[in-house]
Protein backbone atom coordinates (compact mmCIF):
# COMPACT_ATOMS: atom_id res chain seq x y z
CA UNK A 1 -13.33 3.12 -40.58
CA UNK A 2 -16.81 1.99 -39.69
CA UNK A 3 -15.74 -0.75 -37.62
CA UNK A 4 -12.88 0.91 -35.95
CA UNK A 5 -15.32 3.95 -34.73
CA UNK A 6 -18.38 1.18 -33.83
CA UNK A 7 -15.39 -0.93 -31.40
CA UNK A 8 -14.82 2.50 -30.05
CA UNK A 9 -17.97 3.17 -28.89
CA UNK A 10 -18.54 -0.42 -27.44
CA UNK A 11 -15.17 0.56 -25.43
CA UNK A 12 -16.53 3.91 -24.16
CA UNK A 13 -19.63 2.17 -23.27
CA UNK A 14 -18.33 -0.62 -21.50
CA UNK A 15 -16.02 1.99 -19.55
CA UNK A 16 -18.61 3.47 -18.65
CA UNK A 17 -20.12 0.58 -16.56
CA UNK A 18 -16.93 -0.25 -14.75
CA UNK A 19 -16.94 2.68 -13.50
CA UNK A 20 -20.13 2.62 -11.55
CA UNK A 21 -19.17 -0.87 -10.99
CA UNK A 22 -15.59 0.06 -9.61
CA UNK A 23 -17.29 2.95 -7.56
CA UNK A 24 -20.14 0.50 -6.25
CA UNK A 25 -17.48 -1.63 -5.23
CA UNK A 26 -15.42 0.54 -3.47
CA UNK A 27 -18.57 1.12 -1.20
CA UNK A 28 -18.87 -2.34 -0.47
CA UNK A 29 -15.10 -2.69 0.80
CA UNK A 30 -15.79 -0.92 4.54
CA UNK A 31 -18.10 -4.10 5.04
CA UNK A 32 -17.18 -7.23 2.68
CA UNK A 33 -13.47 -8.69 1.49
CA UNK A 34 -12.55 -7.57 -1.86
CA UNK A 35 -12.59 -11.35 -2.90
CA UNK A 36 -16.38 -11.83 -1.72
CA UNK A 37 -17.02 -8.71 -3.75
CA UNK A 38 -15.66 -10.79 -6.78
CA UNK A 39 -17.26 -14.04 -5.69
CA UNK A 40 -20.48 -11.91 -5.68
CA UNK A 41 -20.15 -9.78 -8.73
CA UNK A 42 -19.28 -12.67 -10.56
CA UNK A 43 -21.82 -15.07 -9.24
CA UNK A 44 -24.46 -12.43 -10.74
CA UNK A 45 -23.01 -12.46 -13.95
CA UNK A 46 -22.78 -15.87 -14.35
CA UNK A 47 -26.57 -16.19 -13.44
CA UNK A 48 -27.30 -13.71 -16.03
CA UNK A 49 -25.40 -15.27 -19.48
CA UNK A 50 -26.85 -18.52 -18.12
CA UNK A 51 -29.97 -17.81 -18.14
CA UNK A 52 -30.02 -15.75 -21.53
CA UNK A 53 -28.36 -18.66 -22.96
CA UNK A 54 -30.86 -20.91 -21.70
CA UNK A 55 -33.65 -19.01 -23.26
CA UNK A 56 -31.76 -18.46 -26.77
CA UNK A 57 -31.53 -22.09 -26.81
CA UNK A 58 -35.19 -22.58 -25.93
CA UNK A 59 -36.58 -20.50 -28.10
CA UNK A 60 -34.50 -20.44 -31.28
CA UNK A 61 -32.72 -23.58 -33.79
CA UNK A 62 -29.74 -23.94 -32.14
CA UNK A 63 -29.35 -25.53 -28.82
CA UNK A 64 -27.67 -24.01 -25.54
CA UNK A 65 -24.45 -26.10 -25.77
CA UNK A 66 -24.28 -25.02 -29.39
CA UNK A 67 -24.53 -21.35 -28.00
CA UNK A 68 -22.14 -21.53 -25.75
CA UNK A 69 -19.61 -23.91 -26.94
CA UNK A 70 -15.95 -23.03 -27.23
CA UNK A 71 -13.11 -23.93 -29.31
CA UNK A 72 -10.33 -22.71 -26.68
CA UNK A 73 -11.49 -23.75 -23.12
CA UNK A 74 -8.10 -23.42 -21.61
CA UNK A 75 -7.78 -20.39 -23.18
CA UNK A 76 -11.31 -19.23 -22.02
CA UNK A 77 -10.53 -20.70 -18.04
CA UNK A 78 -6.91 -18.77 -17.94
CA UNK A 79 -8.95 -15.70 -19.26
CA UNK A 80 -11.22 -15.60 -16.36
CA UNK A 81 -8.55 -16.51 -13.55
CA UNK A 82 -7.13 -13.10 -15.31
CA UNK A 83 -10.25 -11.30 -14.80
CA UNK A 84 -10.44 -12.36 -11.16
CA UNK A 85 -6.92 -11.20 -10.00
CA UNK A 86 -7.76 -8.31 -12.15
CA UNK A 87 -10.72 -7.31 -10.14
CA UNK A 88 -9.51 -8.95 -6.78
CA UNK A 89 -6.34 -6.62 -6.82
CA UNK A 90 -8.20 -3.53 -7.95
CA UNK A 91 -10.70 -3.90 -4.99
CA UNK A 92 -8.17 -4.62 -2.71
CA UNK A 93 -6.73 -1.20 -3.33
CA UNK A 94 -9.75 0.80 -2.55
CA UNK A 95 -9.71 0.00 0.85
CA UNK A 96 -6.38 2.04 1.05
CA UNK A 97 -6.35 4.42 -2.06
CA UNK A 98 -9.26 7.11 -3.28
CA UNK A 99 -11.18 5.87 -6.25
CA UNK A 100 -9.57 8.49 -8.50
CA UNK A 101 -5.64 7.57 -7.42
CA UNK A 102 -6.69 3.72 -7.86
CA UNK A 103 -7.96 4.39 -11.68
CA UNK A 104 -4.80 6.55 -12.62
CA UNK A 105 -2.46 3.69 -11.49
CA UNK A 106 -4.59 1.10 -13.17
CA UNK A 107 -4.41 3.38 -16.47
CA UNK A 108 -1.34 1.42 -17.08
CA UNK A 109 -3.08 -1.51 -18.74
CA UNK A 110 -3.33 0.58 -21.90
CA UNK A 111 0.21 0.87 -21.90
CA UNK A 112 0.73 -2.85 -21.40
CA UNK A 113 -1.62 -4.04 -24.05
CA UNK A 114 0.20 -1.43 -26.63
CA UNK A 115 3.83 -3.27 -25.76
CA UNK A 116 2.25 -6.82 -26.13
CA UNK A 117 -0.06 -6.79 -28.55
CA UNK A 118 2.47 -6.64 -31.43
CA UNK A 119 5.21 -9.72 -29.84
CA UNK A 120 2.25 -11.62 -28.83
CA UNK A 121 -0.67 -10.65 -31.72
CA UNK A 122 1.77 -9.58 -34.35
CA UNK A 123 -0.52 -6.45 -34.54
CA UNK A 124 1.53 -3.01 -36.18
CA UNK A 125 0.95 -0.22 -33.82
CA UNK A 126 1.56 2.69 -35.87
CA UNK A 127 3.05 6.11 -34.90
CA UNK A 128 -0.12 7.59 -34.58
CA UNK A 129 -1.12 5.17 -32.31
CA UNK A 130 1.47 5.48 -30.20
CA UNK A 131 1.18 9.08 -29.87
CA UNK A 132 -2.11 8.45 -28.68
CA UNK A 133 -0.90 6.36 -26.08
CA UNK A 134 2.20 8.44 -25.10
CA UNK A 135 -0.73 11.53 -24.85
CA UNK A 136 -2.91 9.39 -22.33
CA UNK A 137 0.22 8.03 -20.46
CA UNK A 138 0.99 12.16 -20.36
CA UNK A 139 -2.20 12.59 -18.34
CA UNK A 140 -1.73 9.98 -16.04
CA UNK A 141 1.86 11.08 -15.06
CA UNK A 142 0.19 14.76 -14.89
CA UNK A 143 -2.44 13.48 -12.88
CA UNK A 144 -0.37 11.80 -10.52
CA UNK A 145 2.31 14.71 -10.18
CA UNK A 146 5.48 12.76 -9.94
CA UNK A 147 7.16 12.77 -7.16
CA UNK A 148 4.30 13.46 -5.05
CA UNK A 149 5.51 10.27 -3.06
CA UNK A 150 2.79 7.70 -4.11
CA UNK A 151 4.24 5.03 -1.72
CA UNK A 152 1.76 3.33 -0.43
CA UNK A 153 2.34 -0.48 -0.65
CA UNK A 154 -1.36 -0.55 -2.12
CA UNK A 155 -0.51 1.27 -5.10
CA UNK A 156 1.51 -1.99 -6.25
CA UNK A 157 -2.24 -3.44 -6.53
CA UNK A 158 -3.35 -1.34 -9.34
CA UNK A 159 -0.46 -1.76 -11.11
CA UNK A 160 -0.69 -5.15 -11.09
CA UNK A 161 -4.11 -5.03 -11.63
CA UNK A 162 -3.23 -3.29 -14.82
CA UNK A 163 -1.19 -6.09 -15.99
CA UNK A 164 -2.87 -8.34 -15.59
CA UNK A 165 -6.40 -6.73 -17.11
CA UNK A 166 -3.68 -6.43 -20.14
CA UNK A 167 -3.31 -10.02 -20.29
CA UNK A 168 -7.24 -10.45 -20.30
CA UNK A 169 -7.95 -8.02 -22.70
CA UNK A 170 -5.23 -9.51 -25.54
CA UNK A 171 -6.85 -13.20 -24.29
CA UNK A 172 -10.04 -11.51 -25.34
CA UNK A 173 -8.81 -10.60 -28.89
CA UNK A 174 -7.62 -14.47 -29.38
CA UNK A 175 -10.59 -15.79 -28.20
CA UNK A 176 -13.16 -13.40 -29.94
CA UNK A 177 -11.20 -15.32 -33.68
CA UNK A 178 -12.92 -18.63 -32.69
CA UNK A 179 -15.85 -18.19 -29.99
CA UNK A 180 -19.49 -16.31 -30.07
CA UNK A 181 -19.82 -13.06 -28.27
CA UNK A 182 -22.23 -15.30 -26.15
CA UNK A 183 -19.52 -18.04 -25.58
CA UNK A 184 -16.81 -16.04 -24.83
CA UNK A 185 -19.24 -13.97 -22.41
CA UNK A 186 -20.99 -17.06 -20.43
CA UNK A 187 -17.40 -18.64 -20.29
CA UNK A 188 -15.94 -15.32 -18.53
CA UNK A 189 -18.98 -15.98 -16.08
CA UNK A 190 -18.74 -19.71 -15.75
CA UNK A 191 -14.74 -19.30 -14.74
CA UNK A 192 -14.52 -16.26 -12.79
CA UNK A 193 -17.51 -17.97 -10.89
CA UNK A 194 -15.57 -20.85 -10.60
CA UNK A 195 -12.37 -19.43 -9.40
CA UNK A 196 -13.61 -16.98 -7.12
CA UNK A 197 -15.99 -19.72 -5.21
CA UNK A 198 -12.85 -21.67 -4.98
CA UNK A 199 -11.21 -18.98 -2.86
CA UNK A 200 -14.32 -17.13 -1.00
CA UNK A 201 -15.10 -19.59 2.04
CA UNK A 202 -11.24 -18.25 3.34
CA UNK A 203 -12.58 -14.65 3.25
CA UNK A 204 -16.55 -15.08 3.71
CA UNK A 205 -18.70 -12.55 5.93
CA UNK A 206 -21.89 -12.79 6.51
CA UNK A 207 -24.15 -10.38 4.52
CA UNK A 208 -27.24 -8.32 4.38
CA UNK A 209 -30.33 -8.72 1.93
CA UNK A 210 -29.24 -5.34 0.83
CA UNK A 211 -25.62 -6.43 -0.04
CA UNK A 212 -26.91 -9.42 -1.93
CA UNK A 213 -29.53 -7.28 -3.69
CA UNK A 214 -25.85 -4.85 -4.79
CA UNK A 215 -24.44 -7.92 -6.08
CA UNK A 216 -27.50 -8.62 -8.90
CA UNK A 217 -27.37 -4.53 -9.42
CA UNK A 218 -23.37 -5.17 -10.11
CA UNK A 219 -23.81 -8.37 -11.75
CA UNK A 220 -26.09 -6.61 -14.44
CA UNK A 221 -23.55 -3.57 -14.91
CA UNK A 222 -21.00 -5.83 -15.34
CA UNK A 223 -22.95 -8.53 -18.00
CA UNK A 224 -23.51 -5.32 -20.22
CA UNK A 225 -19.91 -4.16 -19.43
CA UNK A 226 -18.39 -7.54 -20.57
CA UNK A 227 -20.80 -7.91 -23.75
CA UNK A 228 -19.43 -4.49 -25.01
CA UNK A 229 -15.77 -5.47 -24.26
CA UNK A 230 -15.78 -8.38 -25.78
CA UNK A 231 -18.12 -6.87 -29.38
CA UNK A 232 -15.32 -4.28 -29.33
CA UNK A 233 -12.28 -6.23 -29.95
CA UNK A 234 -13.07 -8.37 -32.75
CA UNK A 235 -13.73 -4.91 -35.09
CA UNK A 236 -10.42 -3.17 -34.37
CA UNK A 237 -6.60 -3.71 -33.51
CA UNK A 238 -6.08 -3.97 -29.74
CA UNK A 239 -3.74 -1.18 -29.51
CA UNK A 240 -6.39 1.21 -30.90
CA UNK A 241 -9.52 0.47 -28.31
CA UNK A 242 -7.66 -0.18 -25.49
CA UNK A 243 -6.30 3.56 -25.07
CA UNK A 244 -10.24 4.67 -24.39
CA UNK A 245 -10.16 2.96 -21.20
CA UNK A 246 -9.29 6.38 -20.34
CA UNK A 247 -12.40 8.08 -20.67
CA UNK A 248 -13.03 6.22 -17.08
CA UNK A 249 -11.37 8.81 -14.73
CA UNK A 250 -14.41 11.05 -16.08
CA UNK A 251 -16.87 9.08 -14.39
CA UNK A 252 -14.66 8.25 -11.60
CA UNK A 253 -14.68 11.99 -11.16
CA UNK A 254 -18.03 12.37 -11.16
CA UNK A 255 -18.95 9.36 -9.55
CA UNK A 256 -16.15 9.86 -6.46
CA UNK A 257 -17.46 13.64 -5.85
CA UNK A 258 -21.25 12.27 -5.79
CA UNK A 259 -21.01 9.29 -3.88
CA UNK A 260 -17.80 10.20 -1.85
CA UNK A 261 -17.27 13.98 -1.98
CA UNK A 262 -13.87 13.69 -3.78
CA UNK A 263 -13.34 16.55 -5.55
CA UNK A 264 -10.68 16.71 -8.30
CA UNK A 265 -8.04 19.17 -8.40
CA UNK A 266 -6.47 21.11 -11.27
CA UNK A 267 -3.60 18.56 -11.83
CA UNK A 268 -6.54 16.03 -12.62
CA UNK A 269 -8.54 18.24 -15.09
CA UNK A 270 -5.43 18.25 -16.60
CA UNK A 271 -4.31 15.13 -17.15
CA UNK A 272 -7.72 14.30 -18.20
CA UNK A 273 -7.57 17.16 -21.00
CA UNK A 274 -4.07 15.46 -22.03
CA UNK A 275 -6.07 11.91 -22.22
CA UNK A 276 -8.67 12.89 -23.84
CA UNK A 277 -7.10 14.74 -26.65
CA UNK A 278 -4.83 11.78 -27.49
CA UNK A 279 -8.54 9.39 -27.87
CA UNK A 280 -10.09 12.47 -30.13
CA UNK A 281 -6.79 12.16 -31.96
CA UNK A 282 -7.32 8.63 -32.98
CA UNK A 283 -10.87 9.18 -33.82
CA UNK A 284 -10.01 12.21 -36.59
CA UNK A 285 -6.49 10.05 -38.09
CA UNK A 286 -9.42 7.32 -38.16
CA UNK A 287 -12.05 9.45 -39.93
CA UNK A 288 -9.07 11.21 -42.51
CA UNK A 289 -8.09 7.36 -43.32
């Protein structure tokens, strides 16, 4: 029980700093291409891991390749080629959808990881699980008041986005069996670093000291972001943290009214009511058990 509320928490948490990240971002898309955001955000992060690495290694027995070292590089590289088209797509759409509309769509990856994990993790996801799932997939569909016409061709980004975050997150279960919190975390920076300077001199803008000074801000919301993600999957099924991704449209709420004077509507207080019963549900069938 311990270990299912403690992964959790990490989940919340790390929610909790995509969103500013997410709403940071969004920001950033009236001046800079989604993919430089990525290249950027990543670059940060990268710098980060490195250089606690370097100093574990420095200062303790074991030396930095030892820290860092992996048993499943491929693995690790596919994982972070996931994370950028994750990231790349979900920018991408907020330079045509509100923040709010963006998250619901990209609620999906929930969904996804609930249908995968047991074909490709051989995980049980048990009725009560589901129901938790069917209550947050309830909100969304509240939230986004079907038939409303959502028809944007941008809205296909998010969705895809959702997918593929799916993919990453079930990559990150596999991983976290073999690999250190620190390997699997310096490895996400080292690839999506990698991948996203392979494809930034196609999109590159030139950029302000105050834009590169929002990367390192980003970069450091998203290192503590990715360290919670990845403590939280090794202590619980997939199918059970991944439906508190969530909890995000809360801060997106917040976040889009302060920073861009969105203001939910009923539908969305809602759906969000509908969501977060179904994670409070999980949390009391957790405590009972």
């Amino acid at each position: 029980m311990n270990a299912n509320l403690n992964a959790i928490g990490f989940q919340c948490l790390s929610v909790a700093f995509i969103a500013v990240v997410d709403t940071a971002a969004k920001y950033l898309t009236d001046d800079l291409h989604p993919v430089q955001i990525v290249w950027g955000y990543s670059t940060a992060i990268f710098l980060h891991i490195a250089l606690y690495a370097a100093w574990r290694g420095a200062r303790g027995p074991v030396p930095f390749p030892a820290l860092v070292r992996t048993r499943r590089p491929v693995l690790q590289l596919v994982r972070a080629g996931l994370l950028v088209v994750t990231i790349s797509l979900l920018f991408a759409s907020f330079i045509w959808l509100p923040i709010a509309e963006a998250t619901v769509l990209n609620f999906m990856t929930p969904i996804f990881v609930a249908l995968l994990s047991a074909p490709l993790l051989g995980e049980r996801v048990d009725a009560h699980r589901w129901l938790a799932v069917a209550a947050g997939f309830a909100g969304v569909l509240v939230i986004m008041r079907p038939g409303s016409g959502i028809a944007h061709f941008a809205a296909l980004f998010p969705l895809a986005s959702a997918l593929s975050f799916a993919g990453f997150q079930l990559m990150t279960r596999i991983v976290s069996r073999t690999d250190s919190t620190l390997a699997t975390v310096f490895h996400t920076g080292a690839g999506t670093f990698l991948w996203a300077s392979l494809i930034v001199p196609f999109v590159w803008l030139p950029m302000s000291g105050a834009q590169w000074l929002g990367f390192l801000v980003l970069g450091t919301l998203g290192t503590c972001a990715h360290v919670c993600l990845v403590r939280a999957f090794p202590l619980a099924p997939a199918a059970l943290v991944s439906p508190f991704t969530y909890t995000k449209l809360l801060w997106v709420a917040v976040l889009g009214f302060l920073v861009f004077g969105d203001v939910p509507g009923a539908n969305t207080w809602a759906g969000s009511a509908l969501i977060v019963a179904g994670g409070l549900y999980v949390v009391h069938r957790e405590r009972r058990a």
